[in-house]
PDB file of N, CA and C in Angstrom:
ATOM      1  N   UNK A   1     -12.585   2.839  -0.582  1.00  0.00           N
ATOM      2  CA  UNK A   1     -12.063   3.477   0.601  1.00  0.00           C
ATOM      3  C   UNK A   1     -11.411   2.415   1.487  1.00  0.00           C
ATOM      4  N   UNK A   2     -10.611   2.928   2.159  1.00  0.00           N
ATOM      5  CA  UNK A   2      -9.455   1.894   2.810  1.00  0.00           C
ATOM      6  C   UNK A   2     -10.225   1.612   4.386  1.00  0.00           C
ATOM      7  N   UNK A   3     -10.451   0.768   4.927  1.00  0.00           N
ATOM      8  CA  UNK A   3     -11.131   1.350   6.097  1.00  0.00           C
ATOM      9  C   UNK A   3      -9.982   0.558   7.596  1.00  0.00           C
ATOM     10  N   UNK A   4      -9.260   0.018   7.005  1.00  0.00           N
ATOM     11  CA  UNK A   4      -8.076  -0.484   7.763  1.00  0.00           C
ATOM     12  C   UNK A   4      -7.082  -1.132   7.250  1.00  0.00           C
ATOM     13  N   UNK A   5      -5.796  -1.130   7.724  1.00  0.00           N
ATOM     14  CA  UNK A   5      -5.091  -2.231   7.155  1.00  0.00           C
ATOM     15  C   UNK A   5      -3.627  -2.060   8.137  1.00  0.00           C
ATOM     16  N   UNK A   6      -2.735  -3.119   8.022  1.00  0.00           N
ATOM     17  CA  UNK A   6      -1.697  -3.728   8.683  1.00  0.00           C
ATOM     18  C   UNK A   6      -0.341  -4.427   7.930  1.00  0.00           C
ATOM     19  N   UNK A   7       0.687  -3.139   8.247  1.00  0.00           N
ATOM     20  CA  UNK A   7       1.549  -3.539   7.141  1.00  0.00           C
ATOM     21  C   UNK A   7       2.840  -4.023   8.055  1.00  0.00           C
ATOM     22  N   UNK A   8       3.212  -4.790   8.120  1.00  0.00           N
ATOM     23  CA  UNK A   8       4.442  -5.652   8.496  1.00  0.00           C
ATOM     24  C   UNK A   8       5.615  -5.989   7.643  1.00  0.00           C
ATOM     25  N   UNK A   9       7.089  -5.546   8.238  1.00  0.00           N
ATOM     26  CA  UNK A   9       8.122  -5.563   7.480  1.00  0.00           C
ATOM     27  C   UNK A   9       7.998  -5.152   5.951  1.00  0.00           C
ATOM     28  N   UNK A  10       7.761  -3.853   5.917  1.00  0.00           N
ATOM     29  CA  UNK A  10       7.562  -4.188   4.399  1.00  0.00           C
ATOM     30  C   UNK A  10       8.408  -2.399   4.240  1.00  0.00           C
ATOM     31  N   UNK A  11      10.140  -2.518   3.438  1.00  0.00           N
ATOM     32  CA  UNK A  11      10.322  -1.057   3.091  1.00  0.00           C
ATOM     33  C   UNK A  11      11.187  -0.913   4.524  1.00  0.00           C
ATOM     34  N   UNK A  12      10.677   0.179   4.786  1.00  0.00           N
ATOM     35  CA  UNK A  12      11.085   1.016   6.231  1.00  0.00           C
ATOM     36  C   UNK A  12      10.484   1.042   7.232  1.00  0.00           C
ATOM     37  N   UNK A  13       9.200   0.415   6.450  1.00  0.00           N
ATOM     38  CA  UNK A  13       7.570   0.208   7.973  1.00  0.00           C
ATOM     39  C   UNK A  13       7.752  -1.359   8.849  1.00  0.00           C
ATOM     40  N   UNK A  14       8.297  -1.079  10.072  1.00  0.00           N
ATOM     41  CA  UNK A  14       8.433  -2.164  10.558  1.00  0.00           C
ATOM     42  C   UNK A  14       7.112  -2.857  10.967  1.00  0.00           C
ATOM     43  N   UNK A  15       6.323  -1.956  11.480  1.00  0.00           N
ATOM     44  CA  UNK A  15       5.095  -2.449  12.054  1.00  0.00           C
ATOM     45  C   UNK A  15       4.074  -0.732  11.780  1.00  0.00           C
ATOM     46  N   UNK A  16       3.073  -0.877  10.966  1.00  0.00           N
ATOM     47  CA  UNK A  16       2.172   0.062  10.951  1.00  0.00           C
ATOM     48  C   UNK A  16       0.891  -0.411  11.067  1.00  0.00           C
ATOM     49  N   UNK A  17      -0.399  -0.106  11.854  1.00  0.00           N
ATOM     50  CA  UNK A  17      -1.760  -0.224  11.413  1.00  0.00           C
ATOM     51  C   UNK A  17      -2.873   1.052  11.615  1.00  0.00           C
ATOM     52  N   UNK A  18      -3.541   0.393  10.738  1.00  0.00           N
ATOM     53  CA  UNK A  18      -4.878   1.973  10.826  1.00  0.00           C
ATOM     54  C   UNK A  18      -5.973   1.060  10.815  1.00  0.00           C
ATOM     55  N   UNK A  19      -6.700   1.421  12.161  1.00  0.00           N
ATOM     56  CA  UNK A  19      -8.291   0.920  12.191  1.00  0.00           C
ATOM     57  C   UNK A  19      -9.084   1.867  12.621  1.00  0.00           C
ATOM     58  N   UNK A  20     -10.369   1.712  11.696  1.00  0.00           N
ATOM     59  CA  UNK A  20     -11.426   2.548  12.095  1.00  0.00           C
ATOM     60  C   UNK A  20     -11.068   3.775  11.252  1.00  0.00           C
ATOM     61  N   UNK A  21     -10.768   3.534   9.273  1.00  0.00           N
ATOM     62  CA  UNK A  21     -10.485   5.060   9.179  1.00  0.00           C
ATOM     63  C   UNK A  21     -11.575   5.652   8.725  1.00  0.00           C
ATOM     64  N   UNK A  22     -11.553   6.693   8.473  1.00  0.00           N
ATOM     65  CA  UNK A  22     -12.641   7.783   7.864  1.00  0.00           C
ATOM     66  C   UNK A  22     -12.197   7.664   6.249  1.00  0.00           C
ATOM     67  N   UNK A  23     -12.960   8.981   5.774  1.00  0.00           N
ATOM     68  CA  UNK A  23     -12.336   9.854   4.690  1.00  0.00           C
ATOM     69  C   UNK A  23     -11.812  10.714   4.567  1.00  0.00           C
ATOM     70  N   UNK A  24     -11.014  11.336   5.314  1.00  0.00           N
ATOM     71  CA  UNK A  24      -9.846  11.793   5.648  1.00  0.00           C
ATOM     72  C   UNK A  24      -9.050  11.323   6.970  1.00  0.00           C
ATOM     73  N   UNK A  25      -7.928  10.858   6.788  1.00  0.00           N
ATOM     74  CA  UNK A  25      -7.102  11.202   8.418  1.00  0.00           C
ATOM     75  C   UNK A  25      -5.591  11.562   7.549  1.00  0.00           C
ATOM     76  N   UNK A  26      -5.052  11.948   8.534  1.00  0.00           N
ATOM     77  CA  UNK A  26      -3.814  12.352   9.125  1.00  0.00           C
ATOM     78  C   UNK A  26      -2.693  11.218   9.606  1.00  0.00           C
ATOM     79  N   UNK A  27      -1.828  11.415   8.628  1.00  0.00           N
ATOM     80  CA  UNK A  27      -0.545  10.477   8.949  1.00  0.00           C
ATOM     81  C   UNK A  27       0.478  11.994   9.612  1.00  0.00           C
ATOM     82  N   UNK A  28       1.093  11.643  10.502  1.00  0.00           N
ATOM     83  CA  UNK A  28       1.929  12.438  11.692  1.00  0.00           C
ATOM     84  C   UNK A  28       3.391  11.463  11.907  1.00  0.00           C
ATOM     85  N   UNK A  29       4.533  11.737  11.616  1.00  0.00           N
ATOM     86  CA  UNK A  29       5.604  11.186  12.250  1.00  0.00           C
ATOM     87  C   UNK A  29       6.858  12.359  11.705  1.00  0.00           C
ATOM     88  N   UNK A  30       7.830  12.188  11.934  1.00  0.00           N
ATOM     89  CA  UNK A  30       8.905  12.887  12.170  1.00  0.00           C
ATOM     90  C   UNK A  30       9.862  12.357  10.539  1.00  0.00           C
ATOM     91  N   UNK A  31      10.559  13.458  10.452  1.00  0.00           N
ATOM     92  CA  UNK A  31      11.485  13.987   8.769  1.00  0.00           C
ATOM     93  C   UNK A  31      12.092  12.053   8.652  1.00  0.00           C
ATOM     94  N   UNK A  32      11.809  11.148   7.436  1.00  0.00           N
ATOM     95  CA  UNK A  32      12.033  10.075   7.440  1.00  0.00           C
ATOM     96  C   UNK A  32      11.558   9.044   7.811  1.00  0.00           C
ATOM     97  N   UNK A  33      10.397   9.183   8.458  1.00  0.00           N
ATOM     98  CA  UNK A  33       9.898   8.088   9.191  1.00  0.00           C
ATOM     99  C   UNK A  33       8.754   6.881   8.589  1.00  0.00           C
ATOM    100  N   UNK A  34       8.931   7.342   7.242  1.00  0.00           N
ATOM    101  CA  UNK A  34       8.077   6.459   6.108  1.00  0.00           C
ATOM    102  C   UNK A  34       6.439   6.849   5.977  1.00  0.00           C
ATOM    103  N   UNK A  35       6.624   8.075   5.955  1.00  0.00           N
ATOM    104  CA  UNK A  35       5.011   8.566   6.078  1.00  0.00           C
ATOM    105  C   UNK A  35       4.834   8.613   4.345  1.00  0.00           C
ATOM    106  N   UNK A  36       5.716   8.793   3.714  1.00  0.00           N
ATOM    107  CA  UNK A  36       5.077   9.072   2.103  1.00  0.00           C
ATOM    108  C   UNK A  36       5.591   7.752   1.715  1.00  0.00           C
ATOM    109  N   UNK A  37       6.139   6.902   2.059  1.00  0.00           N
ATOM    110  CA  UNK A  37       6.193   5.303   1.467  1.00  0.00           C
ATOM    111  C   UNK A  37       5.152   4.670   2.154  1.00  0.00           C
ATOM    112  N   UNK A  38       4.653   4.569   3.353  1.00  0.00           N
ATOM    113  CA  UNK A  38       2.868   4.026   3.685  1.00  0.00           C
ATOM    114  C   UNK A  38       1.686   4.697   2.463  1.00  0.00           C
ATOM    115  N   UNK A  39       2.036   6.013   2.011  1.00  0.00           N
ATOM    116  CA  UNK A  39       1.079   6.503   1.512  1.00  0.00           C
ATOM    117  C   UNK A  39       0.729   5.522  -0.017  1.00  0.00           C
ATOM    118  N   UNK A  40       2.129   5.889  -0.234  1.00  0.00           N
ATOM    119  CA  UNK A  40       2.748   5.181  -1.991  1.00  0.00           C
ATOM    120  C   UNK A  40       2.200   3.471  -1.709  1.00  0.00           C
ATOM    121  N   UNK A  41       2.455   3.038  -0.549  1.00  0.00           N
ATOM    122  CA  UNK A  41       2.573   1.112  -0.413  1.00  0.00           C
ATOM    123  C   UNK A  41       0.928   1.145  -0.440  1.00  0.00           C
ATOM    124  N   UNK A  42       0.017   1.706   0.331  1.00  0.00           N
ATOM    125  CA  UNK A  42      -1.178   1.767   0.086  1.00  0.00           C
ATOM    126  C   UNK A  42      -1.992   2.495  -1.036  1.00  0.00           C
ATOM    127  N   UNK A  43      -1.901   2.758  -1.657  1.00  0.00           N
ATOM    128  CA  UNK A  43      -1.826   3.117  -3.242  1.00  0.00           C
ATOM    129  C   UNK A  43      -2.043   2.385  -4.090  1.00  0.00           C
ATOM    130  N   UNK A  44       0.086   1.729  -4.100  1.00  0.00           N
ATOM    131  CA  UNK A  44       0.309   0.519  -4.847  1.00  0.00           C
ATOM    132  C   UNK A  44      -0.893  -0.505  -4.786  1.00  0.00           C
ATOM    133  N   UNK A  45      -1.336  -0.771  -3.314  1.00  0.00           N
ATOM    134  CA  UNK A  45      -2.456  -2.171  -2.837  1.00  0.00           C
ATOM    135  C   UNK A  45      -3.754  -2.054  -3.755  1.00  0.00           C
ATOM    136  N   UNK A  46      -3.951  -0.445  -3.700  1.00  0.00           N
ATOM    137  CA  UNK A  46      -5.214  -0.281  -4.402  1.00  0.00           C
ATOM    138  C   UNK A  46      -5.143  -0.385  -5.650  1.00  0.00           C
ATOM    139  N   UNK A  47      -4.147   0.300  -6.372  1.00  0.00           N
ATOM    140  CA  UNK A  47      -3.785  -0.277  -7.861  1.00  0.00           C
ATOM    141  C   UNK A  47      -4.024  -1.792  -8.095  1.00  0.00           C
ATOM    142  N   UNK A  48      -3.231  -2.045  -7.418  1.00  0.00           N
ATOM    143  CA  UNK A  48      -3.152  -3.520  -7.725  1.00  0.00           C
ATOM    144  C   UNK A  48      -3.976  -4.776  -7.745  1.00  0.00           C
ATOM    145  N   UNK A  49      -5.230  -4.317  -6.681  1.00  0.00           N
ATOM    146  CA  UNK A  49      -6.614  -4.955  -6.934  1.00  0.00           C
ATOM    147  C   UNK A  49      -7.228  -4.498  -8.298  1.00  0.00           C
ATOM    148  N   UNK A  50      -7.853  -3.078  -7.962  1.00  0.00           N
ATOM    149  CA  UNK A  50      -7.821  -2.607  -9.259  1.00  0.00           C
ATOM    150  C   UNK A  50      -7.719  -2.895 -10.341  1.00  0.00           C
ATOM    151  N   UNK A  51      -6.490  -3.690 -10.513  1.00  0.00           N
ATOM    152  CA  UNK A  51      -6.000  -3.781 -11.865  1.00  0.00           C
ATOM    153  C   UNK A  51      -6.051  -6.012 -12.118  1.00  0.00           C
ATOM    154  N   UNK A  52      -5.778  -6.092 -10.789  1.00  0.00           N
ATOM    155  CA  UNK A  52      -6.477  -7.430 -10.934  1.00  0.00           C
ATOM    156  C   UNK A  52      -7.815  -8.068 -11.692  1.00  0.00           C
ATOM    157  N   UNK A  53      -7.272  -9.235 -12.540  1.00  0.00           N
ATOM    158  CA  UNK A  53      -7.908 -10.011 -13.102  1.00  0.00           C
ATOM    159  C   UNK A  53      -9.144  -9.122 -14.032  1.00  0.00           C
ATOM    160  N   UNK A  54      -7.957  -7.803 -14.293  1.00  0.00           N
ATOM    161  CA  UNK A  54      -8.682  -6.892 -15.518  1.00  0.00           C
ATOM    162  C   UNK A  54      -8.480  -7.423 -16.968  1.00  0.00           C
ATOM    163  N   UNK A  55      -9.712  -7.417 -17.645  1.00  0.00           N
ATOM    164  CA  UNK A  55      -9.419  -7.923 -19.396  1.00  0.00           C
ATOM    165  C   UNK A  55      -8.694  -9.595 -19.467  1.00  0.00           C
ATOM    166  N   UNK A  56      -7.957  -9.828 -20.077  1.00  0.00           N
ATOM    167  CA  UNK A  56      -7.354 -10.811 -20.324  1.00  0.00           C
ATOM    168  C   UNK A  56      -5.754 -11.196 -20.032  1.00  0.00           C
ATOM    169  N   UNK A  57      -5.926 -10.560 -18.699  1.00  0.00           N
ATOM    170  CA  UNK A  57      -4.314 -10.777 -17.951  1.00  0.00           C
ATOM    171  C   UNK A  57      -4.543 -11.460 -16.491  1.00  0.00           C
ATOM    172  N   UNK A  58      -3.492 -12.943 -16.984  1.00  0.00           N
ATOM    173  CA  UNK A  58      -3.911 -13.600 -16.098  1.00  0.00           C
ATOM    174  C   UNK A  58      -3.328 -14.260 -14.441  1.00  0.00           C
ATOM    175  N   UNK A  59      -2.726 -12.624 -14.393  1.00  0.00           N
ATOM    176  CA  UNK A  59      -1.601 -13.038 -13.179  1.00  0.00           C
ATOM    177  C   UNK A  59      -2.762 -12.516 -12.095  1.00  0.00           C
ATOM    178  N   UNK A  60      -2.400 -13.014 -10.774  1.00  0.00           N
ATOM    179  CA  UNK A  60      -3.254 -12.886  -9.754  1.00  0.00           C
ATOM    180  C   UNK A  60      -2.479 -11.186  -8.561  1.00  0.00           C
ATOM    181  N   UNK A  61      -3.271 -11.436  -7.710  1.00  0.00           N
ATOM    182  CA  UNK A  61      -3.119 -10.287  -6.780  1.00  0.00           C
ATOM    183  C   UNK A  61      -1.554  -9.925  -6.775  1.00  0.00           C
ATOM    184  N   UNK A  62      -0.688 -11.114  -5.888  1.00  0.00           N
ATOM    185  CA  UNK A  62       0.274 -10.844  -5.619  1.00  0.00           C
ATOM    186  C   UNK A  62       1.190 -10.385  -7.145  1.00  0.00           C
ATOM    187  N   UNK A  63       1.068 -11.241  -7.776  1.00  0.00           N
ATOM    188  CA  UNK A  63       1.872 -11.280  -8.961  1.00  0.00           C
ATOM    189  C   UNK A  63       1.722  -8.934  -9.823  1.00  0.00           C
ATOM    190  N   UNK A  64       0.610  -8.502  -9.668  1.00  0.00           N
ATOM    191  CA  UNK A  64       0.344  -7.211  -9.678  1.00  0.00           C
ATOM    192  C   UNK A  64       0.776  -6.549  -8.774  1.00  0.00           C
ATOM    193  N   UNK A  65       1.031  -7.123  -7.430  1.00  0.00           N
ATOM    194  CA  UNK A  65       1.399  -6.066  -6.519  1.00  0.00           C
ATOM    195  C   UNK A  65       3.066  -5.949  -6.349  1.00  0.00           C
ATOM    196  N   UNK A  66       3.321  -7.115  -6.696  1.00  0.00           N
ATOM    197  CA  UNK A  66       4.759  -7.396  -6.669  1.00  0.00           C
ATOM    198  C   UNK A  66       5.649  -6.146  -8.042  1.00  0.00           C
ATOM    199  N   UNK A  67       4.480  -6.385  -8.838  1.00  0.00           N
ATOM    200  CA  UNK A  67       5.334  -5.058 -10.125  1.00  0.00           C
ATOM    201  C   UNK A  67       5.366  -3.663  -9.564  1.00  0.00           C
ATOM    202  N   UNK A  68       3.999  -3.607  -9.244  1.00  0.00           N
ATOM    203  CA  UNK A  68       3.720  -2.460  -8.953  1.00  0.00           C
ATOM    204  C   UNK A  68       4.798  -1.879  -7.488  1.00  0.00           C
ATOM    205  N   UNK A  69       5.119  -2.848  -6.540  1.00  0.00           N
ATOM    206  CA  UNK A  69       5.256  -1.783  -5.419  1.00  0.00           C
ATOM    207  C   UNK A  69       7.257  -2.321  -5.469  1.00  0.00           C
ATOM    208  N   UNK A  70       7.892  -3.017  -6.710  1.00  0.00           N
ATOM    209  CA  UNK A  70       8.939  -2.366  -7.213  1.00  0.00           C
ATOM    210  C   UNK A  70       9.184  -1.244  -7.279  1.00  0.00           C
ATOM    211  N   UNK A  71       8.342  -0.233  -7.608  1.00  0.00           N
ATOM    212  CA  UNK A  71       8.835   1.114  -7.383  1.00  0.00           C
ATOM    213  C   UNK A  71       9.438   1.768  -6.537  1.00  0.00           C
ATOM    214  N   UNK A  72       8.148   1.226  -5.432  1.00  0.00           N
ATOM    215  CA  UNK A  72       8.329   1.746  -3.819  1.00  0.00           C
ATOM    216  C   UNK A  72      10.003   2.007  -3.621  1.00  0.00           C
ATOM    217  N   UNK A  73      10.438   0.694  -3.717  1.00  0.00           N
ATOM    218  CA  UNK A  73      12.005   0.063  -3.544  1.00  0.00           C
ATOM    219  C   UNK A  73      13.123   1.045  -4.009  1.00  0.00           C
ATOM    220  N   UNK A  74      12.808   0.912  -4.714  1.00  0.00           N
ATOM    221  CA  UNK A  74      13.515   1.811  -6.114  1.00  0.00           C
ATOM    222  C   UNK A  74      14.058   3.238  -5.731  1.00  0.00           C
TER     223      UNK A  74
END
């Protein structure tokens, strides 16, 4: 569970943070405003630990998050 985090320049999110979350909240902003690319970029983060320093692959955090949130971009 995510219980905060702080995303800077990253995409279309100039400046976003969430502290203090639950298990559920509510993202709220207006048609474009990067509410389903925060969703997707925090996702990607969790994948990407996740999938860190799984089995016998030996790239680190960034090097996973960097594939993974290519998409985002895309």
């Amino acid at each position: 569970m995510i219980k905060s985090f702080d995303i800077k320049n990253f995409g279309p999110l100039s400046s976003v943070q969430g502290e203090e979350l639950g298990k559920l909240n509510l993202v709220i902003g207006g048609n474009s405003s990067g509410k389903t690319f925060l969703l997707k970029a925090l996702y990607a983060m969790i994948r990407s630990q996740e999938e860190t320093g799984r089995g016998e692959d030996p790239r680190d955090f960034s090097e996973v998050f960097s594939g993974s949130s290519y998409n985002l971009m895309v």
